[in-house]
Protein backbone atom coordinates (compact mmCIF):
# COMPACT_ATOMS: atom_id res chain seq x y z
CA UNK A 1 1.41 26.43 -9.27
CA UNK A 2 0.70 24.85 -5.60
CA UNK A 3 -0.61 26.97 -3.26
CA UNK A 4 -2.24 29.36 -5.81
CA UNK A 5 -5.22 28.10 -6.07
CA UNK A 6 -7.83 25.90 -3.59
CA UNK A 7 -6.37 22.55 -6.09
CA UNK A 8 -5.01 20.15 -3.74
CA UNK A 9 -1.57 19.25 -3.33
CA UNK A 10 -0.77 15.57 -2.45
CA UNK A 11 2.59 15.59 -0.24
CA UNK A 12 4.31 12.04 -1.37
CA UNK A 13 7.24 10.20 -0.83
CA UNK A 14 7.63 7.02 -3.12
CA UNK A 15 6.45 3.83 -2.85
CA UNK A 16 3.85 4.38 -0.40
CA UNK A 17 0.67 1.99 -0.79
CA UNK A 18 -1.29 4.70 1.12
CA UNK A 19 -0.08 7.84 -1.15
CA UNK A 20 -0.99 5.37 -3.92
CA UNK A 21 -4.54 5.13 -2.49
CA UNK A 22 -5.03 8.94 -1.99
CA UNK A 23 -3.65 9.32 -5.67
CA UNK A 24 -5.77 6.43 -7.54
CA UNK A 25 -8.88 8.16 -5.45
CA UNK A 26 -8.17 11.45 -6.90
CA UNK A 27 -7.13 10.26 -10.41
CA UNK A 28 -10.22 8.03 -11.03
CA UNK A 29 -13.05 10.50 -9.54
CA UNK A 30 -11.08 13.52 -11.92
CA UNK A 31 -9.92 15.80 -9.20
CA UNK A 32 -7.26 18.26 -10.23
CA UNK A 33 -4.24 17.90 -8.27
CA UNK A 34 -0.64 18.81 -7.52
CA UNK A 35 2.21 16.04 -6.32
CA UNK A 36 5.10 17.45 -4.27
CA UNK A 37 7.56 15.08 -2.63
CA UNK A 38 8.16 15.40 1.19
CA UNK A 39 12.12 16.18 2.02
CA UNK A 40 13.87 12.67 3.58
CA UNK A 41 16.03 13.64 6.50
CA UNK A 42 17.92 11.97 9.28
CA UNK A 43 14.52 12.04 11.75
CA UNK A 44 12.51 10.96 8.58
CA UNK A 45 10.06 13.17 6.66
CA UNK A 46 10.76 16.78 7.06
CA UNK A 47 8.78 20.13 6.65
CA UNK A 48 5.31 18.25 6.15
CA UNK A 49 2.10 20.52 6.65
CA UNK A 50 0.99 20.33 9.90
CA UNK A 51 4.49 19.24 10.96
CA UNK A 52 3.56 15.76 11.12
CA UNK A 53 6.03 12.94 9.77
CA UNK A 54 3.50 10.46 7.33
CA UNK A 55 2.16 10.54 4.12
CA UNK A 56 0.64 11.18 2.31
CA UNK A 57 -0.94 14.83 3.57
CA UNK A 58 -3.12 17.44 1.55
CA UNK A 59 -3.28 20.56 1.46
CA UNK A 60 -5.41 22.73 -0.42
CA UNK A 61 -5.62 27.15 -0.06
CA UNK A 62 -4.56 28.82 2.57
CA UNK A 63 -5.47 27.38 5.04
CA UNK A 64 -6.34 23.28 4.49
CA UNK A 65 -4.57 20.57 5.73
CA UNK A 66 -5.74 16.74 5.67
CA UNK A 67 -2.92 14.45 7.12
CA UNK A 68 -4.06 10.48 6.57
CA UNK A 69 -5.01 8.89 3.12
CA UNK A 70 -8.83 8.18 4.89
CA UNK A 71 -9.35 11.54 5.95
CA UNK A 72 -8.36 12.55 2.37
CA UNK A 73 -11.04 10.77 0.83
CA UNK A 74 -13.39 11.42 3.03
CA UNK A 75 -12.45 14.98 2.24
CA UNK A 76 -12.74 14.67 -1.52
CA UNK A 77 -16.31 13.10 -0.93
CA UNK A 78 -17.36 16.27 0.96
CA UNK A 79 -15.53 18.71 -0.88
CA UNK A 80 -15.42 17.68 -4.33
CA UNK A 81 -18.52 15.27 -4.56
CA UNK A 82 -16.61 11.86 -5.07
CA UNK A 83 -18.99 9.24 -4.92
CA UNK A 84 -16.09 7.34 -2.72
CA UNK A 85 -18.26 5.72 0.33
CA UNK A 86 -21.77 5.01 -1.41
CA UNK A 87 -22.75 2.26 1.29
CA UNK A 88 -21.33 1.95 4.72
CA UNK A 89 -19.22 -1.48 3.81
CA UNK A 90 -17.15 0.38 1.65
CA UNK A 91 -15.95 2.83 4.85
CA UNK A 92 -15.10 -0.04 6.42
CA UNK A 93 -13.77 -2.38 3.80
CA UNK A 94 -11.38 0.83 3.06
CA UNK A 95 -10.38 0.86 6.82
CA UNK A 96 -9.82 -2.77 6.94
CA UNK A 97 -7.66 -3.07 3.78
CA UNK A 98 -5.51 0.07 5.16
CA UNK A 99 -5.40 -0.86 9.26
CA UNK A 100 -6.21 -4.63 9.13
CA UNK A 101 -4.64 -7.67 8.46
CA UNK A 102 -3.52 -7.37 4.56
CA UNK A 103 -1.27 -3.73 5.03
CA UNK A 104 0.49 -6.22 7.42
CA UNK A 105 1.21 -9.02 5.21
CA UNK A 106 1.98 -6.93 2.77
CA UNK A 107 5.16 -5.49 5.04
CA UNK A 108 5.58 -8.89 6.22
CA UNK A 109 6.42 -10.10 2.18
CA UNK A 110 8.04 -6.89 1.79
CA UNK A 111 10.40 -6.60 4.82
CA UNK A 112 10.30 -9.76 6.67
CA UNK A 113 9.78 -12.85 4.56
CA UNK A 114 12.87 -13.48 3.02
CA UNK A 115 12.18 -14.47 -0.77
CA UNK A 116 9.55 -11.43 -0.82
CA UNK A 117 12.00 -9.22 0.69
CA UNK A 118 14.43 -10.26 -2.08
CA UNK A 119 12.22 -9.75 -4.83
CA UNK A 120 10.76 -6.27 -3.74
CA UNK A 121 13.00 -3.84 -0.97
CA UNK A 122 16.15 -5.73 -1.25
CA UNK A 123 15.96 -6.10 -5.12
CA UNK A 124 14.50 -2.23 -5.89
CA UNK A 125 17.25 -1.05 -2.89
CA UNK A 126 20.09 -2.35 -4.71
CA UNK A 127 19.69 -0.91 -8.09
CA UNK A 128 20.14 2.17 -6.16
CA UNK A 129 23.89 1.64 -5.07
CA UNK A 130 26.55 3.17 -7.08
CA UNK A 131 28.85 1.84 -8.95
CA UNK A 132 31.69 2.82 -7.47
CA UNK A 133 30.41 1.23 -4.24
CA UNK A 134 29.02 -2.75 -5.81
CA UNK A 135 26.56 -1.12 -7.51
CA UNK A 136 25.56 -4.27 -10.05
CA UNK A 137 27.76 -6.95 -7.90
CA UNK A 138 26.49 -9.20 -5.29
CA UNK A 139 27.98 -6.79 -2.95
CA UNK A 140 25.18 -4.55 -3.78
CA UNK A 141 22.72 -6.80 -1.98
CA UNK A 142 24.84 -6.94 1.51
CA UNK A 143 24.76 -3.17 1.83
CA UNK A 144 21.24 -3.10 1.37
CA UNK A 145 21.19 -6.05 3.86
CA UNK A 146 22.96 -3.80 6.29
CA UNK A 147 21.83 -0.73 5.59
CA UNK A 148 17.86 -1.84 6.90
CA UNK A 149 18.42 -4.32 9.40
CA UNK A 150 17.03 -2.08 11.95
CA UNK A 151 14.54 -0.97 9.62
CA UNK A 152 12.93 -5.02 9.37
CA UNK A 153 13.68 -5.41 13.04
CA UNK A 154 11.40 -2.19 13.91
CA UNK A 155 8.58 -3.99 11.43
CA UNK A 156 8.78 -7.42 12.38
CA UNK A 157 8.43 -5.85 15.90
CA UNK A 158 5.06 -3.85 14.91
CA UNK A 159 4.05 -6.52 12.73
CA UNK A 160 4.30 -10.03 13.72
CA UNK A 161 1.71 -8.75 16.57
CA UNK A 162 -0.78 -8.09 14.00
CA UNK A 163 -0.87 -11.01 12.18
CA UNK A 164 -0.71 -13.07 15.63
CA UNK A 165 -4.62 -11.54 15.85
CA UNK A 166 -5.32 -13.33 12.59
CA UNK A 167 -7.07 -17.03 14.12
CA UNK A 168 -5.62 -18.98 11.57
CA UNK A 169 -2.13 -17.99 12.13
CA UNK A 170 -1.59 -17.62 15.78
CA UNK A 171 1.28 -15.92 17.71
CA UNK A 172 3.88 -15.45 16.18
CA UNK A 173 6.72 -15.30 18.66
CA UNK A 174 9.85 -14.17 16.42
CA UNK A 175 11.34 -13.23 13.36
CA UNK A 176 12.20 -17.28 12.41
CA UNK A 177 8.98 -18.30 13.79
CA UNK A 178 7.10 -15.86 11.54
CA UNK A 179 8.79 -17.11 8.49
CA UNK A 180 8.72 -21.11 9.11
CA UNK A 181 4.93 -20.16 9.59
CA UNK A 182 5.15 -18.10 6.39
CA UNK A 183 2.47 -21.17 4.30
CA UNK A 184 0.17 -20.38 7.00
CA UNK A 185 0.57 -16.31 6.48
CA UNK A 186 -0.22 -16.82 2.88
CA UNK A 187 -3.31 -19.13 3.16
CA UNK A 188 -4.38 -16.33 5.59
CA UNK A 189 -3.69 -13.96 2.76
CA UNK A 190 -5.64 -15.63 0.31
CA UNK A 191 -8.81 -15.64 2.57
CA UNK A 192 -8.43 -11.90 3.26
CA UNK A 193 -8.54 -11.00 -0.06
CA UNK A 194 -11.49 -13.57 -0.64
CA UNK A 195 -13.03 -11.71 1.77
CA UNK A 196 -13.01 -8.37 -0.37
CA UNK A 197 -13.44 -10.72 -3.22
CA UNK A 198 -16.90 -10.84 -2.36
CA UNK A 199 -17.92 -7.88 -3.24
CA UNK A 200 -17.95 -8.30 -7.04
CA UNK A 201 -20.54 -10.91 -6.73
CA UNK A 202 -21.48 -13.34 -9.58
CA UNK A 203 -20.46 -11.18 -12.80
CA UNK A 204 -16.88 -12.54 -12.91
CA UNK A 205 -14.76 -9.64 -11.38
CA UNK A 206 -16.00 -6.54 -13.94
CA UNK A 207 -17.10 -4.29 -11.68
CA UNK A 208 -15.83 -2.62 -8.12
CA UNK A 209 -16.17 -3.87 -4.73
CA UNK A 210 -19.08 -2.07 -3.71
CA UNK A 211 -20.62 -1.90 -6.45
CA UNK A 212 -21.44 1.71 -8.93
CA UNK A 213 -19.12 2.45 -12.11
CA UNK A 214 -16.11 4.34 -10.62
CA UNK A 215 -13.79 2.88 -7.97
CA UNK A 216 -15.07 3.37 -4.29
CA UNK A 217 -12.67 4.04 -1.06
CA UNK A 218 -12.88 0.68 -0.46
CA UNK A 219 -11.40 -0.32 -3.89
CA UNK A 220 -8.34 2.20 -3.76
CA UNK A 221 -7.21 0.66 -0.89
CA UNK A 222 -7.16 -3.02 -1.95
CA UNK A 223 -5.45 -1.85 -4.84
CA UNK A 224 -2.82 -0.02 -3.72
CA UNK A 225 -1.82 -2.59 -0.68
CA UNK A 226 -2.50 -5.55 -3.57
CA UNK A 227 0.05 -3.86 -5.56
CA UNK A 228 2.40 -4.29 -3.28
CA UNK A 229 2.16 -8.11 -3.75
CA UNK A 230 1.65 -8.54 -7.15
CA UNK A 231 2.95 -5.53 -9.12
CA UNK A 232 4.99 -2.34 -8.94
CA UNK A 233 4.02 1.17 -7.11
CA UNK A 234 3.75 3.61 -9.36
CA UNK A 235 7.38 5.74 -9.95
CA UNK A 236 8.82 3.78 -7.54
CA UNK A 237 8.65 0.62 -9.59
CA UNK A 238 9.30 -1.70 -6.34
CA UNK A 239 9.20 -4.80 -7.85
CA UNK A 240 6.46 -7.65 -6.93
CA UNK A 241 7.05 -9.53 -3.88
CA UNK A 242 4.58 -12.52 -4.43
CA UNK A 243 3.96 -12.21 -7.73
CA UNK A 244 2.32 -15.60 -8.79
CA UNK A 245 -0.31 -14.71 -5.39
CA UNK A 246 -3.33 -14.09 -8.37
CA UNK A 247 -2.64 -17.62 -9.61
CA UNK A 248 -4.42 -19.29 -6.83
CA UNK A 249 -7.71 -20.35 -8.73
CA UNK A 250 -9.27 -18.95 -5.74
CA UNK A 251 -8.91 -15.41 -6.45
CA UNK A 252 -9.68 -15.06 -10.52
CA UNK A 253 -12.38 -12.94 -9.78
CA UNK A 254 -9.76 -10.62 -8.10
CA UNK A 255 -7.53 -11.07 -10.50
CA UNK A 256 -9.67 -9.79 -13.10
CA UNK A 257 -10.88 -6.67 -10.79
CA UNK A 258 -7.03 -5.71 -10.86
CA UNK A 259 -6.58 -6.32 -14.42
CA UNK A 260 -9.40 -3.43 -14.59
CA UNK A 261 -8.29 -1.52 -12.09
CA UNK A 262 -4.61 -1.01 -13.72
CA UNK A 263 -6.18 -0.16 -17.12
């Protein structure tokens, strides 16, 4: 059971591209681990070791607590010997693909871009009202709507910011603004992950970003903020929000990396 042993426990709530990252890290290097879900209240996550409020956190004996999915695989490279950060590109391909430019579009097609926002939060929000409330009716849809308004207000506010610092997409000065501009997010998008597309070099996509035969750091974070986009987040299921993204000829070597990566 947690907290018997020194086996880490991974403190989760669903959904999350950066538990996903701390969990694909741990899964593909073979570390034994526990999953407990943190408690949802009124102020947001509850009762977290180390009484912070994000996740994912780990905790492992008596008396070990990593808050941040970086710190946790830095600690599972010092602790545990996972070969996660073989050359210094992949610390800071990992940090870019988790603090950068793509975590934001990926809230920005998630949350703020309407059609993504349909596909992904609003669809996977819905299927969670009742019955007895429009659960399977259109109404369904407008209490979602409702229901995170202020939610996308408080991202497009942290947001839109971000991707203003991108030079091919400029400030962004509002909500409308940011989704009239939303061709010019996406071609942004598209370079970004051409940019980590690089890594695989010449042989076609088999084979990780930074090289070796197990996933790095650097490739469990594109993967869990690329899933996001293209597919659906482990037990949450959160449905794709730009799912034809992989079709751009552009990215088939990525393509193919996340074909692997899934398997």
């Amino acid at each position: 059971m947690p907290g018997d042993d020194d086996t880490p426990t991974i403190w989760v709530i669903w959904g999350s591209q950066y538990v996903a990252k701390a969990l694909v890290a741990l899964d593909a290097h073979g570390i034994k681990h526990y999953v407990r879900r943190g408690k949802l209240g009124t102020g947001g996550l509850e009762d977290l070791p180390g009484g912070g409020k994000l996740v994912p956190v780990l905790t492992a004996g008596n008396d070990v607590v990593v808050p941040d999915s970086e710190a946790i695989l830095r600690w599972a490279e010092k602790t545990r010997g996972a070969n996660l950060y073989p050359t210094p590109r992949c610390a800071e391909w990992s940090q870019r693909a988790s603090d950068g430019f793509l975590p934001n579009a990926v809230l920005y097609y998630n949350w703020i871009e309407p059609n993504g926002y349909a596909r992904s939060m609003r669809a996977k929000l819905s299927s969670l009202v009742p019955w007895y409330v429009g659960g399977g009716t259109c109404i369904a849809g407008y209490l979602v709507d409702w229901g995170v308004s202020k939610k996308r207000a408080e991202f497009a506010a942290s947001v839109l910011p971000e991707l203003s610092k991108h030079p091919d997409v400029g400030t962004l000065t509002d909500r409308a603004d940011a989704v009239a501009k939303e061709g010019v997010v996406r071609e942004a998008l598209v370079k970004e992950l051409m940019h980590f597309q690089s890594g695989l070099g010449t042989e076609g996509g088999v084979g990780y970003l930074c090289g070796g035969d197990s996933p790095t750091a650097a490739d469990c974070s594109v993967y869990a903020q690329l899933e996001r986009l293209v597919g659906t987040m482990g037990d949450a299921k959160v449905p794709a929000s730009v799912p034809g993204l992989l079709d751009d000829a552009r990215l088939g070597a990525i393509k193919k990396w996340r074909e692997m990566m899934v398997e």
